[in-house]
C-alpha atoms as a PDB file:
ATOM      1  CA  UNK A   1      -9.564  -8.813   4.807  1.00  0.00           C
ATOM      2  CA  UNK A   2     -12.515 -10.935   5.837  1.00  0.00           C
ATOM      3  CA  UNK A   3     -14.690 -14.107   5.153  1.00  0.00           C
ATOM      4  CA  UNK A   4     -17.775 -14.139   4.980  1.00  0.00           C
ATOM      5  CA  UNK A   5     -21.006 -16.022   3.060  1.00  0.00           C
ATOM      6  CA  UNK A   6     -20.925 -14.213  -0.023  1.00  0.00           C
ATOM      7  CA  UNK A   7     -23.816 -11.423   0.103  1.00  0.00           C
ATOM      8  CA  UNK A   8     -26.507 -12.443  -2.764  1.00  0.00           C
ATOM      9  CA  UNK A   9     -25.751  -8.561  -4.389  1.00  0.00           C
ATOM     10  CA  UNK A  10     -21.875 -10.266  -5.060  1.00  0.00           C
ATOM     11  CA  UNK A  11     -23.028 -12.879  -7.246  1.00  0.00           C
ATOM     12  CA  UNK A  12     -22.479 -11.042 -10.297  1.00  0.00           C
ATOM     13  CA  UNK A  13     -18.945  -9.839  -8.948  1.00  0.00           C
ATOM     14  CA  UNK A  14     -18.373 -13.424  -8.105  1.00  0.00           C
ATOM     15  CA  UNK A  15     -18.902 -14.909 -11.638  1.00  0.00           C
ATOM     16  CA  UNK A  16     -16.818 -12.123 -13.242  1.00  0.00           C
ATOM     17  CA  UNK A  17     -13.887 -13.107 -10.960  1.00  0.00           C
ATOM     18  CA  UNK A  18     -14.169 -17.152 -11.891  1.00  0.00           C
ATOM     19  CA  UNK A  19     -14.340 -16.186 -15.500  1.00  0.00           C
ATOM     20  CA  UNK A  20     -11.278 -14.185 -14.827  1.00  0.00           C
ATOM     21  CA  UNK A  21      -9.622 -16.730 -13.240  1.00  0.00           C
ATOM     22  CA  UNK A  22     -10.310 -19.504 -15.928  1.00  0.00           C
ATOM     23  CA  UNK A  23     -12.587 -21.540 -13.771  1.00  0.00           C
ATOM     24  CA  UNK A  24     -15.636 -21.502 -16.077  1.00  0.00           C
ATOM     25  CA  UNK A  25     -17.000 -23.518 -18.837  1.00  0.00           C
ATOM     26  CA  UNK A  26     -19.528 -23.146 -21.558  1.00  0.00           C
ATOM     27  CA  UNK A  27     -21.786 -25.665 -20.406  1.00  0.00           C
ATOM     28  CA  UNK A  28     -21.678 -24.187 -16.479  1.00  0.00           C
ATOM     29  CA  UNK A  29     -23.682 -21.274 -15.686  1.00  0.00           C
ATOM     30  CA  UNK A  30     -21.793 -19.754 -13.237  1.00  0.00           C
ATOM     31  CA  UNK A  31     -24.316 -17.889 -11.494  1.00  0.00           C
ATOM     32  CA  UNK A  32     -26.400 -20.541 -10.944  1.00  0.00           C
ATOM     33  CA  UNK A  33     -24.137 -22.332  -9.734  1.00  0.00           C
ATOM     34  CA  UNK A  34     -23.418 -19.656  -7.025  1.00  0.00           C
ATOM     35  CA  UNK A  35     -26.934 -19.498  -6.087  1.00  0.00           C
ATOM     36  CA  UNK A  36     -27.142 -23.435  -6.343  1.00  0.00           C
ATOM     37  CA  UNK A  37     -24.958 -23.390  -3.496  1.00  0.00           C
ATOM     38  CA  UNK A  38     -26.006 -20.312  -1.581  1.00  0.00           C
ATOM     39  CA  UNK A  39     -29.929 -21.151  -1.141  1.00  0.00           C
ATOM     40  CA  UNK A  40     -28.455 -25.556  -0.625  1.00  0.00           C
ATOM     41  CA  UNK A  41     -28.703 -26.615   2.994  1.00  0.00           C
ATOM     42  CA  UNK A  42     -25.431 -28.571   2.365  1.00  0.00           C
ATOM     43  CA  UNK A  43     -23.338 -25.825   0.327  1.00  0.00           C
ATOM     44  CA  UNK A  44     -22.241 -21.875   0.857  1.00  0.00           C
ATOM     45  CA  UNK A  45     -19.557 -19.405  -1.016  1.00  0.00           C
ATOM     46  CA  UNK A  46     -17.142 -17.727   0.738  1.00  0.00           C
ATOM     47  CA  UNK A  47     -15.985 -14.639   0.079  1.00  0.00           C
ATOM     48  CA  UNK A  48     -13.079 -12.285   1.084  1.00  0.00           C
ATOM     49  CA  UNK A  49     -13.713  -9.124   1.122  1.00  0.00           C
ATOM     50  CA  UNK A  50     -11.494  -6.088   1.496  1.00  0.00           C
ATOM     51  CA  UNK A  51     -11.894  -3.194   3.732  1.00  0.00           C
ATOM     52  CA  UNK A  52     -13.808  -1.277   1.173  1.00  0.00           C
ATOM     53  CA  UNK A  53     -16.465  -4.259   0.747  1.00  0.00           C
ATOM     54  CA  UNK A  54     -14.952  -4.920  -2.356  1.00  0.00           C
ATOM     55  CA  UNK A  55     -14.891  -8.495  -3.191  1.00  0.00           C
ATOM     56  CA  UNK A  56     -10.937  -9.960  -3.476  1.00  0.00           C
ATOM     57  CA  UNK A  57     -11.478 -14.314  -3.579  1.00  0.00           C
ATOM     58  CA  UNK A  58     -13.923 -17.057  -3.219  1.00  0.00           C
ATOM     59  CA  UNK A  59     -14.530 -20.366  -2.371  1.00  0.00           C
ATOM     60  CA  UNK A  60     -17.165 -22.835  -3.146  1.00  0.00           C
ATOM     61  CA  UNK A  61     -17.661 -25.945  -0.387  1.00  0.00           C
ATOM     62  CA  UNK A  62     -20.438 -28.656   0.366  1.00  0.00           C
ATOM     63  CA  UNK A  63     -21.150 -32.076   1.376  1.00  0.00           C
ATOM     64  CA  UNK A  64     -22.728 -34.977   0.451  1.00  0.00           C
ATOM     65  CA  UNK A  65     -22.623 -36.910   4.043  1.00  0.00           C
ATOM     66  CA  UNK A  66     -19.318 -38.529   3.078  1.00  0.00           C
ATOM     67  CA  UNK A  67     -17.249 -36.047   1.594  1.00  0.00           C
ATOM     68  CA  UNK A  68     -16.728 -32.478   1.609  1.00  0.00           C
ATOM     69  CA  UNK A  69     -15.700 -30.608  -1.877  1.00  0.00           C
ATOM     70  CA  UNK A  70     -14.124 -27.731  -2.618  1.00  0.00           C
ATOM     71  CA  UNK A  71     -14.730 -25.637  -6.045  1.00  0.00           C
ATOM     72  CA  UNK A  72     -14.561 -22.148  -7.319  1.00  0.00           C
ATOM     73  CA  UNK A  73     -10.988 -20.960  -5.152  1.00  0.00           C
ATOM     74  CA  UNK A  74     -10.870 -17.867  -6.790  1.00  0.00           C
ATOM     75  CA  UNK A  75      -8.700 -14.448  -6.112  1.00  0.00           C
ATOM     76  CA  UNK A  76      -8.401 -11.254  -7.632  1.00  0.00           C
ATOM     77  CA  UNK A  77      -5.005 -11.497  -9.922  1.00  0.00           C
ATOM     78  CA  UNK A  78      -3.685  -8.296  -7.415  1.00  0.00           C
ATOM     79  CA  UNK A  79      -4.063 -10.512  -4.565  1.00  0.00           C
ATOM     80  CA  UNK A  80      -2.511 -14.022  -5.261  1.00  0.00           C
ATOM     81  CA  UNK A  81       1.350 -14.448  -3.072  1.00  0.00           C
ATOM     82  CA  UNK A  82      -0.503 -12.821   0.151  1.00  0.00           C
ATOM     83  CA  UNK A  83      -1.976 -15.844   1.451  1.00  0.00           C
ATOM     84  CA  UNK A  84      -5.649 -14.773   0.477  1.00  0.00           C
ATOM     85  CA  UNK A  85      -6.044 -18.769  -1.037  1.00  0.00           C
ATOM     86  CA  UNK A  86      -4.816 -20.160   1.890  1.00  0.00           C
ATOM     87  CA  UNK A  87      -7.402 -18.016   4.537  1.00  0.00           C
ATOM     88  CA  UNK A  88     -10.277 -18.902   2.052  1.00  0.00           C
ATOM     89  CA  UNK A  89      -9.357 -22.350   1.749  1.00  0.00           C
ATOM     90  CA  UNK A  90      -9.238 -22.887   6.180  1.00  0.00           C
ATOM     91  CA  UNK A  91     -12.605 -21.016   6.016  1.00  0.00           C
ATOM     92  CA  UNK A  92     -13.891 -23.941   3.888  1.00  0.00           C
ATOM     93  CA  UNK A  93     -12.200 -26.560   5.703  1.00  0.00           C
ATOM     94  CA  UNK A  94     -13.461 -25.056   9.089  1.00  0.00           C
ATOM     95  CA  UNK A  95     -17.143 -24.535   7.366  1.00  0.00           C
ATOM     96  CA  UNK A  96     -17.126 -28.681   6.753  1.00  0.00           C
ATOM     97  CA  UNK A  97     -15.583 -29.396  10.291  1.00  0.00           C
ATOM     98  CA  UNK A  98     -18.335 -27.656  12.098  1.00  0.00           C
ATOM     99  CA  UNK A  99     -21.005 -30.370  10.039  1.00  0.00           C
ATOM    100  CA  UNK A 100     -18.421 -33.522  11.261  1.00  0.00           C
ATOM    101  CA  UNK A 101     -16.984 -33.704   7.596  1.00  0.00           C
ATOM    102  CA  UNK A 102     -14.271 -36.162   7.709  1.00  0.00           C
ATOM    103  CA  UNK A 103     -12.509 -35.682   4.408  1.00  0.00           C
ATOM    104  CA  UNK A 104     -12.300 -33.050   1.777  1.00  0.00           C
ATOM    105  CA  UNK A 105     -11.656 -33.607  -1.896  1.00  0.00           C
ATOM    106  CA  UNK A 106     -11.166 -30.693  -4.788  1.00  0.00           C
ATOM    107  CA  UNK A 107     -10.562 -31.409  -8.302  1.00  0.00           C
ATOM    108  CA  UNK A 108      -7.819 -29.138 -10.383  1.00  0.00           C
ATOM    109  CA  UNK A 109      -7.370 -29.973 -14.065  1.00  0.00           C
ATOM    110  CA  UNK A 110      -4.283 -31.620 -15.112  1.00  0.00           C
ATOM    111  CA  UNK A 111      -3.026 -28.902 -16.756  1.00  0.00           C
ATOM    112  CA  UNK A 112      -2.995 -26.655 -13.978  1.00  0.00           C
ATOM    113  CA  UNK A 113       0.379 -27.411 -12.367  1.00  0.00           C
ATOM    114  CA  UNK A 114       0.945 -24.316 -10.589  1.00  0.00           C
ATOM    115  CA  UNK A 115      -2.381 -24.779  -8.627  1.00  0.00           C
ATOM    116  CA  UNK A 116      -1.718 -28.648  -7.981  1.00  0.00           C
ATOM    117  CA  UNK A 117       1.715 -27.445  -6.591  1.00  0.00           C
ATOM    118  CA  UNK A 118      -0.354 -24.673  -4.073  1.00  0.00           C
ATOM    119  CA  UNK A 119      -2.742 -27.350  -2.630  1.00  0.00           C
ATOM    120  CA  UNK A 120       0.179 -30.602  -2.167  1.00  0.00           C
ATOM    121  CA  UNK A 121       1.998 -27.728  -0.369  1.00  0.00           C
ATOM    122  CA  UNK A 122      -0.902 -27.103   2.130  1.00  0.00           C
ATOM    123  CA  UNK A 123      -0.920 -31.353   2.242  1.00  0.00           C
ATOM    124  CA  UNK A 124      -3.611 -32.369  -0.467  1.00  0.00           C
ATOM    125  CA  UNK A 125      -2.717 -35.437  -1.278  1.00  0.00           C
ATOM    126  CA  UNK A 126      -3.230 -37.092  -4.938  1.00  0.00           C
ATOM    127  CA  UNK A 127      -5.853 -39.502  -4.783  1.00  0.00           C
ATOM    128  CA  UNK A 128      -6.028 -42.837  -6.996  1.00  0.00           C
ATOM    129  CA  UNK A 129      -9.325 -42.380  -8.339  1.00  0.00           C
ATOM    130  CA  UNK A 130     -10.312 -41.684 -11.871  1.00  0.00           C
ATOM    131  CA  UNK A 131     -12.872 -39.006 -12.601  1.00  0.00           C
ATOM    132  CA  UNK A 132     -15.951 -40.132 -14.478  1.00  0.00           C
ATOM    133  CA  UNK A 133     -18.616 -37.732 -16.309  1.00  0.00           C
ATOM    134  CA  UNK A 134     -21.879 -38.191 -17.834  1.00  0.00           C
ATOM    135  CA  UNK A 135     -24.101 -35.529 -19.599  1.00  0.00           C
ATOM    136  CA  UNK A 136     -27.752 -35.635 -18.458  1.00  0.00           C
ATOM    137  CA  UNK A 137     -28.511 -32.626 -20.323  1.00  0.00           C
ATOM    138  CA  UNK A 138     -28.398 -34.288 -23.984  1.00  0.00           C
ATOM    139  CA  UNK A 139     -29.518 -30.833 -25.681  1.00  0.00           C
ATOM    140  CA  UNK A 140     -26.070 -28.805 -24.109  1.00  0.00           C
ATOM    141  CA  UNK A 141     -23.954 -31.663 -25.425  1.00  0.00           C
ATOM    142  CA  UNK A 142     -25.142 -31.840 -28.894  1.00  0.00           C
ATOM    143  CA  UNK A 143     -24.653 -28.071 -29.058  1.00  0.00           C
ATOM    144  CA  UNK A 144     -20.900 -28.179 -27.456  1.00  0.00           C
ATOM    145  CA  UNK A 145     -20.179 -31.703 -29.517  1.00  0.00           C
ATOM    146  CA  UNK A 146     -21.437 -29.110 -32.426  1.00  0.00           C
ATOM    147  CA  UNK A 147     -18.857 -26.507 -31.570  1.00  0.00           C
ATOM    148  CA  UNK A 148     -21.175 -24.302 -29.599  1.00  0.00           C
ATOM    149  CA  UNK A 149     -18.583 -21.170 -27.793  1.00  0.00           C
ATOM    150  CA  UNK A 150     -21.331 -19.666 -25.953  1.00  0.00           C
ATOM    151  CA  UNK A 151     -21.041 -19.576 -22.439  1.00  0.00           C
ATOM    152  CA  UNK A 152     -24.248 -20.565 -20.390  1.00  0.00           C
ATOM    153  CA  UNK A 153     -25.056 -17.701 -18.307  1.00  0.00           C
ATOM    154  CA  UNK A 154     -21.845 -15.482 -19.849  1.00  0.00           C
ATOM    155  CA  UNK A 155     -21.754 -11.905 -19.066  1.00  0.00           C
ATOM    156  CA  UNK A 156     -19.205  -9.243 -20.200  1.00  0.00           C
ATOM    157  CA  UNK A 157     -17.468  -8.415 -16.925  1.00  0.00           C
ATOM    158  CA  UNK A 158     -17.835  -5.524 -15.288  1.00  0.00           C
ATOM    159  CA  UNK A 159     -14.895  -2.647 -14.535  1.00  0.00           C
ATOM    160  CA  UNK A 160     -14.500  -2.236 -11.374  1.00  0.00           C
ATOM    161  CA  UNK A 161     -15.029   0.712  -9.116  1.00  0.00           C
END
């Protein structure tokens, strides 16, 4: 297994593994946001890939100047327990070293308690902040506020081999 940037050709392979994973949401396109952070001078994927080129995790990291942030730790189901999270996760925190990034932060939803658990075992720390959102896009709110399921950007994903 390897890490590497993830190749542009992946970024379809990428998307299918967050949505596998739960990661996405309706209102986040998730290839965009892949090539949001590929073509940003401050942001990259990672990718593991196994000896066949076949993609097995991600990891999405970047920096604002004060902070570094972690999104999108992903891994195939067949490849969780084998420390795949933690290599991905050291490639990130080495990627925001290297730019003189003092502090990461990562957000997990609260009801993801096995995940919280993974990262306060590699010595994440809770944090006493509070999380605050605000939609700028008015038009993608009204249609989720109106009980709009479709995912921006959704694809069926694709069988592998």
């Amino acid at each position: 297994m390897h890490v590497i940037e993830l190749p542009e050709e992946l970024i379809d392979a990428a998307a299918d593994l967050w949505h596998q994973a739960g990661l996405t949401r309706p209102w986040n396109d998730p290839h965009e946001d892949c090539r949001r952070a590929l073509t940003g001078e401050e942001s990259t994927v990672l990718a593991a890939l196994d000896a066949a080129g076949r993609l097995s995790g991600t990891v999405m990291v970047g920096q604002d100047g004060h902070r570094g942030w972690i999104y999108y730790l992903a891994l195939d189901s067949r490849q969780q327990g084998q420390g795949l999270g933690k290599l991905l996760l050291a490639g990130a925190e080495d990627w925001l070293r290297q730019r003189g990034v003092p502090k990461l932060m990562l957000m997990v939803r609260q009801e993801n308690a096995e995940v919280q658990d993974f990262y306060r075992e590699l010595g994440y720390t809770d944090q006493d902040t509070v999380v605050l959102g605000r939609w700028l896009d008015t038009e993608l709110q009204a249609g989720l506020e109106a009980g709009s399921e479709t995912e921006v950007g959704a694809r069926e994903p694709q069988p592998e081999g």
